[in-house]
Each structure stands twice: as structure tokens, then as C-alpha cells.
Protein backbone atom coordinates (compact mmCIF):
# COMPACT_ATOMS: atom_id res chain seq x y z
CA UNK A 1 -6.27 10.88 14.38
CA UNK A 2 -8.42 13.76 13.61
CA UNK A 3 -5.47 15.79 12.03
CA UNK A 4 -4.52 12.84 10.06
CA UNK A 5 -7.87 12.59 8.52
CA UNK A 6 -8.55 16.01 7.74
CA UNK A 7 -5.26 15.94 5.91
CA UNK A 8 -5.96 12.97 3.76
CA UNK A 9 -9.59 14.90 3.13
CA UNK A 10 -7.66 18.22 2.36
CA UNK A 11 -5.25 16.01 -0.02
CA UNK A 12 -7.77 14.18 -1.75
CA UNK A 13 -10.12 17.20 -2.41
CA UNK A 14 -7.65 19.51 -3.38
CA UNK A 15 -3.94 18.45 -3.89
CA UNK A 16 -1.26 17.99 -2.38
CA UNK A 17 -0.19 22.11 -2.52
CA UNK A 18 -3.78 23.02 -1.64
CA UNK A 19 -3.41 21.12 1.67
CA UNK A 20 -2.39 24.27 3.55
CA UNK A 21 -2.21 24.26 7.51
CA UNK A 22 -5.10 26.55 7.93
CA UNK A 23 -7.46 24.22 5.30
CA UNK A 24 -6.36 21.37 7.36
CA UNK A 25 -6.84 22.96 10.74
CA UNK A 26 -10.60 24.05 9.43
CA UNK A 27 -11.24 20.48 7.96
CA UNK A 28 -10.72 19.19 11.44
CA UNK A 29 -12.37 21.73 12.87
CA UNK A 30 -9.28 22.96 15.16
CA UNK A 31 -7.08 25.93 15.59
CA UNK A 32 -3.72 25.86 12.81
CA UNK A 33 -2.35 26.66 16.48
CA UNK A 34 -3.62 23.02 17.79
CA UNK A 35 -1.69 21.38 14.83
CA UNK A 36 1.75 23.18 15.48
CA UNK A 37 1.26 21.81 18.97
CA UNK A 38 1.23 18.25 17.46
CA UNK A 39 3.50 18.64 14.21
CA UNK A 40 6.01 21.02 14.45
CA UNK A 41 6.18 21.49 10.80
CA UNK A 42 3.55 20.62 7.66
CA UNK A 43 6.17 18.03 6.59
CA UNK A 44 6.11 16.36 10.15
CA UNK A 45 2.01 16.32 9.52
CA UNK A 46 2.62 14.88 6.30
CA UNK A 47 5.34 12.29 7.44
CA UNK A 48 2.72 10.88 10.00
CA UNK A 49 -0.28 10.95 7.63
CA UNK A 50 1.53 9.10 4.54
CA UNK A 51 2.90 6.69 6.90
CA UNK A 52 -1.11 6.35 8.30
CA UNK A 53 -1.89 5.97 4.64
CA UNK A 54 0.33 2.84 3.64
CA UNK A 55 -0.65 1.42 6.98
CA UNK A 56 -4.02 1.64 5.97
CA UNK A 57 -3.83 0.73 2.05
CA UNK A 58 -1.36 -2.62 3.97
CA UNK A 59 -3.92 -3.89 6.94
CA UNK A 60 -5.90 -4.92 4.83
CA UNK A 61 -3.69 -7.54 2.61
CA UNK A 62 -2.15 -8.43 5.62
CA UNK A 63 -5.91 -9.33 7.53
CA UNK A 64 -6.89 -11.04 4.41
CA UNK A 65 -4.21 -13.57 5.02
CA UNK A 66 -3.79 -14.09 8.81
CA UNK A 67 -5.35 -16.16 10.44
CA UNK A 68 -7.54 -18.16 8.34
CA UNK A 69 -7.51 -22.30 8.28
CA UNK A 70 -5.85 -22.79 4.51
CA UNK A 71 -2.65 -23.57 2.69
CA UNK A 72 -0.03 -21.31 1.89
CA UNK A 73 -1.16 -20.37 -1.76
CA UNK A 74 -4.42 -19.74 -0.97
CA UNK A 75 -3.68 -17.56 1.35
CA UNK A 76 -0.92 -15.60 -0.85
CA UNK A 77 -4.18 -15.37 -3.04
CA UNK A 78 -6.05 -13.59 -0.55
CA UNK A 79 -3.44 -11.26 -0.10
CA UNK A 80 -3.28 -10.72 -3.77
CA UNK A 81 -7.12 -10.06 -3.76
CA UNK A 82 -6.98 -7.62 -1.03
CA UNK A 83 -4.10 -5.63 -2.40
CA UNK A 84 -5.70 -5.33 -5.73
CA UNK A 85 -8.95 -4.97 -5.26
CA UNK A 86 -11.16 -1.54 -3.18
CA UNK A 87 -10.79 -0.42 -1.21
CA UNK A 88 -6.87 -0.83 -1.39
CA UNK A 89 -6.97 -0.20 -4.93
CA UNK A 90 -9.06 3.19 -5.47
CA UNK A 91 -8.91 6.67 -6.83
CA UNK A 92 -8.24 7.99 -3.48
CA UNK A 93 -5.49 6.22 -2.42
CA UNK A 94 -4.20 6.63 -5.51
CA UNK A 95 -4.76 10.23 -5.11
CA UNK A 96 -3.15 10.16 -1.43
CA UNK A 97 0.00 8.12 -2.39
CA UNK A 98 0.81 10.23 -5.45
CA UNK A 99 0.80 13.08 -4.16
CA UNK A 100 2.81 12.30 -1.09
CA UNK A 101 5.32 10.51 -3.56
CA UNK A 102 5.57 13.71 -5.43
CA UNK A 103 7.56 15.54 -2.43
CA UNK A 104 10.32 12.48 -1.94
CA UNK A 105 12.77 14.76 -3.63
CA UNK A 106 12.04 17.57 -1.15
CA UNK A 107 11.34 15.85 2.32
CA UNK A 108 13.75 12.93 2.78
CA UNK A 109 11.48 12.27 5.72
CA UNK A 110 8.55 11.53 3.51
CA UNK A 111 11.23 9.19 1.45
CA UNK A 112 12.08 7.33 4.39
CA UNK A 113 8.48 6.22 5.69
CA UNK A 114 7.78 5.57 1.84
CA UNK A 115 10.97 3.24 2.38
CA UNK A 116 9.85 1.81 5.53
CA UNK A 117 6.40 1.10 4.44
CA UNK A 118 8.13 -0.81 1.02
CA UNK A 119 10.38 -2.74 3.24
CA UNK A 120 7.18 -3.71 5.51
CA UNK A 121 5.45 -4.74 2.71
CA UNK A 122 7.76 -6.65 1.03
CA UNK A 123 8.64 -8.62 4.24
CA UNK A 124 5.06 -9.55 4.31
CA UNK A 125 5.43 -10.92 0.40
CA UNK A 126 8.03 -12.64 1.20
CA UNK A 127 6.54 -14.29 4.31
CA UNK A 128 3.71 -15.86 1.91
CA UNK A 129 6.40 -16.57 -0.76
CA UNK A 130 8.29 -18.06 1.57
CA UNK A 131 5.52 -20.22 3.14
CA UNK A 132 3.90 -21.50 -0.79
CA UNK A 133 7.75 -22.62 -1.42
CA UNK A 134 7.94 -24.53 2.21
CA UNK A 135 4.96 -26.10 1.19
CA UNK A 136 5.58 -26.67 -2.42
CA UNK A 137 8.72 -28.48 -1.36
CA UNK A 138 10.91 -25.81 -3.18
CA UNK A 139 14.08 -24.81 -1.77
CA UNK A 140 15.61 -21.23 -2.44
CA UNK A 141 18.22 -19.04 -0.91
CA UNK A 142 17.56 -16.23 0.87
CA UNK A 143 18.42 -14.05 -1.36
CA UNK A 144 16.82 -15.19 -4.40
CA UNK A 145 13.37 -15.22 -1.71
CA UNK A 146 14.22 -11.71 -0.93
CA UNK A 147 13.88 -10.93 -5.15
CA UNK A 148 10.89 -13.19 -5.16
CA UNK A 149 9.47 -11.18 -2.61
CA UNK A 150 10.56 -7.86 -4.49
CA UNK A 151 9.43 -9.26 -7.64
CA UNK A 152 5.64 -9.98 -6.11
CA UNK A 153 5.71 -6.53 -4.84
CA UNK A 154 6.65 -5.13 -8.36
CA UNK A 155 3.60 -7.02 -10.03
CA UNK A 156 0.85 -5.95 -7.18
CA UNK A 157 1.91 -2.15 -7.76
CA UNK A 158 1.86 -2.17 -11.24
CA UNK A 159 -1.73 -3.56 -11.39
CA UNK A 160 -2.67 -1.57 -8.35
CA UNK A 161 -1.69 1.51 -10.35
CA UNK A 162 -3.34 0.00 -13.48
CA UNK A 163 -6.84 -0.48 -11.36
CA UNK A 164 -6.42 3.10 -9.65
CA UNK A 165 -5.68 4.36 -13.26
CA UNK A 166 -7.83 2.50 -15.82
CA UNK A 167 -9.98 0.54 -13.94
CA UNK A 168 -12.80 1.25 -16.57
CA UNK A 169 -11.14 -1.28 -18.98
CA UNK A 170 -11.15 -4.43 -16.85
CA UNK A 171 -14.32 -6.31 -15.56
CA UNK A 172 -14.79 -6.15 -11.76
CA UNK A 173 -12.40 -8.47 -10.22
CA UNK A 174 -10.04 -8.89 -13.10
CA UNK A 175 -7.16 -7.16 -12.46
CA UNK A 176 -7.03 -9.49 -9.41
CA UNK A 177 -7.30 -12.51 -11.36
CA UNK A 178 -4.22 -11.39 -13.57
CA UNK A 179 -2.54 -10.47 -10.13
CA UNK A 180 -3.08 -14.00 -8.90
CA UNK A 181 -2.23 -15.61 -12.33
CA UNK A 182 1.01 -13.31 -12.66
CA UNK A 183 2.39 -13.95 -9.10
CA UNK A 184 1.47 -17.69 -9.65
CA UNK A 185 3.85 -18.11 -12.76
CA UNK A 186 5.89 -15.72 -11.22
CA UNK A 187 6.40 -18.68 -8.40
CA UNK A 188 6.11 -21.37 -11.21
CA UNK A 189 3.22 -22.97 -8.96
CA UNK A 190 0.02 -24.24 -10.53
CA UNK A 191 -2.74 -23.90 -8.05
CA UNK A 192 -5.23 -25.36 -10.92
């Protein structure tokens, strides 16, 4: 976990190409020698730490929604909350997921995690979606769920990357209340 950390910290602080294996291995206060033991290759290191990363920026969506005594759409509304608001939505996961986005081309590992972690998430968009229909009374096929779900994950990334980017020009918790509006309409559900 320790060499996962120090990478995010050496990403964060310096970029992506700055996050050498000696800068990492001094972050975490270990030998480079002690990371080739674990990783047998910097992409490897980054694989596992961008995959850490979406787990992390997910959990907490996912929390916000489990588990709690309410009805399906306010519970998609938690989720919305969570995913757009910090610390899910903040400069340094920003930072983190851009620059691991900006090797895809180069490490088809890296691709596949970021296509795992989409896949993951959008399975747990369309769980909710699935669950406001059921209880809206509102029948749909599969696959028009599975673009409902896609659609959902579409609108939460382009305000999360609107909050990470310009989060200066909305009032503190707006860009979840358009998040929650948007995927509402979205659904055509009116949870007034």
C-alpha cells in the first residue's frame, strides 16, 4: 500500500513523467530495489496504482448508497452527491486520473483497468437505474438499461471534470444539484 501511495504523491506533485522509480522508492522511503521486487516494471506499478485510484474515487458513491433505509431515487441521489462532490471530485484526482489516462495509448494494461473500472462503474449506475425504474413502475429492456446506465455515467464525468476543472464558477454543492437534476430528466422521473 505504501508503494501505491507514494506513487499517487509522486504523480500528484510532479507529473506523471516526473514519477520516476527512484522518486517513488524515496517517497516511500524504500529501496527502487524493494519496488522491482513487487512490480516488475513502472507500468505494472502504475497498472496497480490507477486501478487503486478508481477504486478509491468509486467506494465512495457506492457507500453513499448501500445500505441505507430509503427508496430507490433517493438513493441514486446519494450516489450522485458522492460522485460529484470532494473528495471524489478534486484537483487531485483529477490530477491522478489524467495523467494515468494520458499513457492508454502506450500501456494497453493501463487501458484495460481504465476499462474495467468503467465497466464497474457503470454496472453500479445501472443497478440504481435499474432499481428507480422497478420502483417507478417503468419497464425497459436490457439493453436500453445498459444505455441508461452509460448515459448516467456520461453526465457524472462530465460534471466531475467540470468541478475538478472550474469549480470556482459554481456555488458549493451545485454541480451536484445539476448532476441530480440532469440524471433525473435523464430518467424522466420527478422526485419533486
Amino acid at each position: 500500500m505504501e508503494l501505491i501511495l507514494a506513487t499517487q504523491a509522486c504523480i500528484v506533485e510532479g507529473g506523471i513523467r516526473q514519477a520516476t522509480v527512484r522518486k517513488i522508492a524515496a517517497a516511500a522511503g524504500v529501496t527502487p530495489g524493494l519496488i522491482r521486487h513487487y512490480f516488475p516494471d513502472k507500468d505494472d506499478l502504475f497498472c496497480a496504482t490507477y486501478k487503486f485510484t478508481m477504486t478509491e474515487m468509486a467506494r465512495l458513491p457506492v457507500l453513499a448508497a448501500q445500505d441505507i433505509e430509503a427508496g430507490a431515487i433517493e438513493r441514486l441521489h446519494l450516489f450522485v452527491r458522492a460522485s460529484l462532490s470532494s473528495p471524489v471530485m478534486s484537483p487531485r484526482h483529477h490530477q491522478l486520473w489524467a495523467s494515468f489516462t494520458s499513457l492508454m495509448r502506450s500501456v494497453p494494461a493501463l487501458a484495460a483497468v481504465h476499462r474495467d473500472s468503467y465497466l464497474e462503474f457503470r454496472q453500479e449506475c445501472g443497478s440504481l437505474v435499474a432499481e428507480v425504474l422497478r420502483e417507478q413502475r417503468q419497464a425497459v429492456s436490457t439493453r436500453k438499461l445498459d444505455q441508461l446506465a452509460a448515459a448516467v455515467n456520461a453526465v457524472l464525468d462530465g460534471l466531475w471534470l467540470e468541478g475538478c476543472l472550474a469549480s470556482d464558477l459554481f456555488e458549493a454543492g451545485e454541480i451536484a444539484d445539476i448532476g441530480i437534476r440532469s440524471v433525473d430528466a435523464l430518467l424522466g422521473i420527478d422526485s419533486n
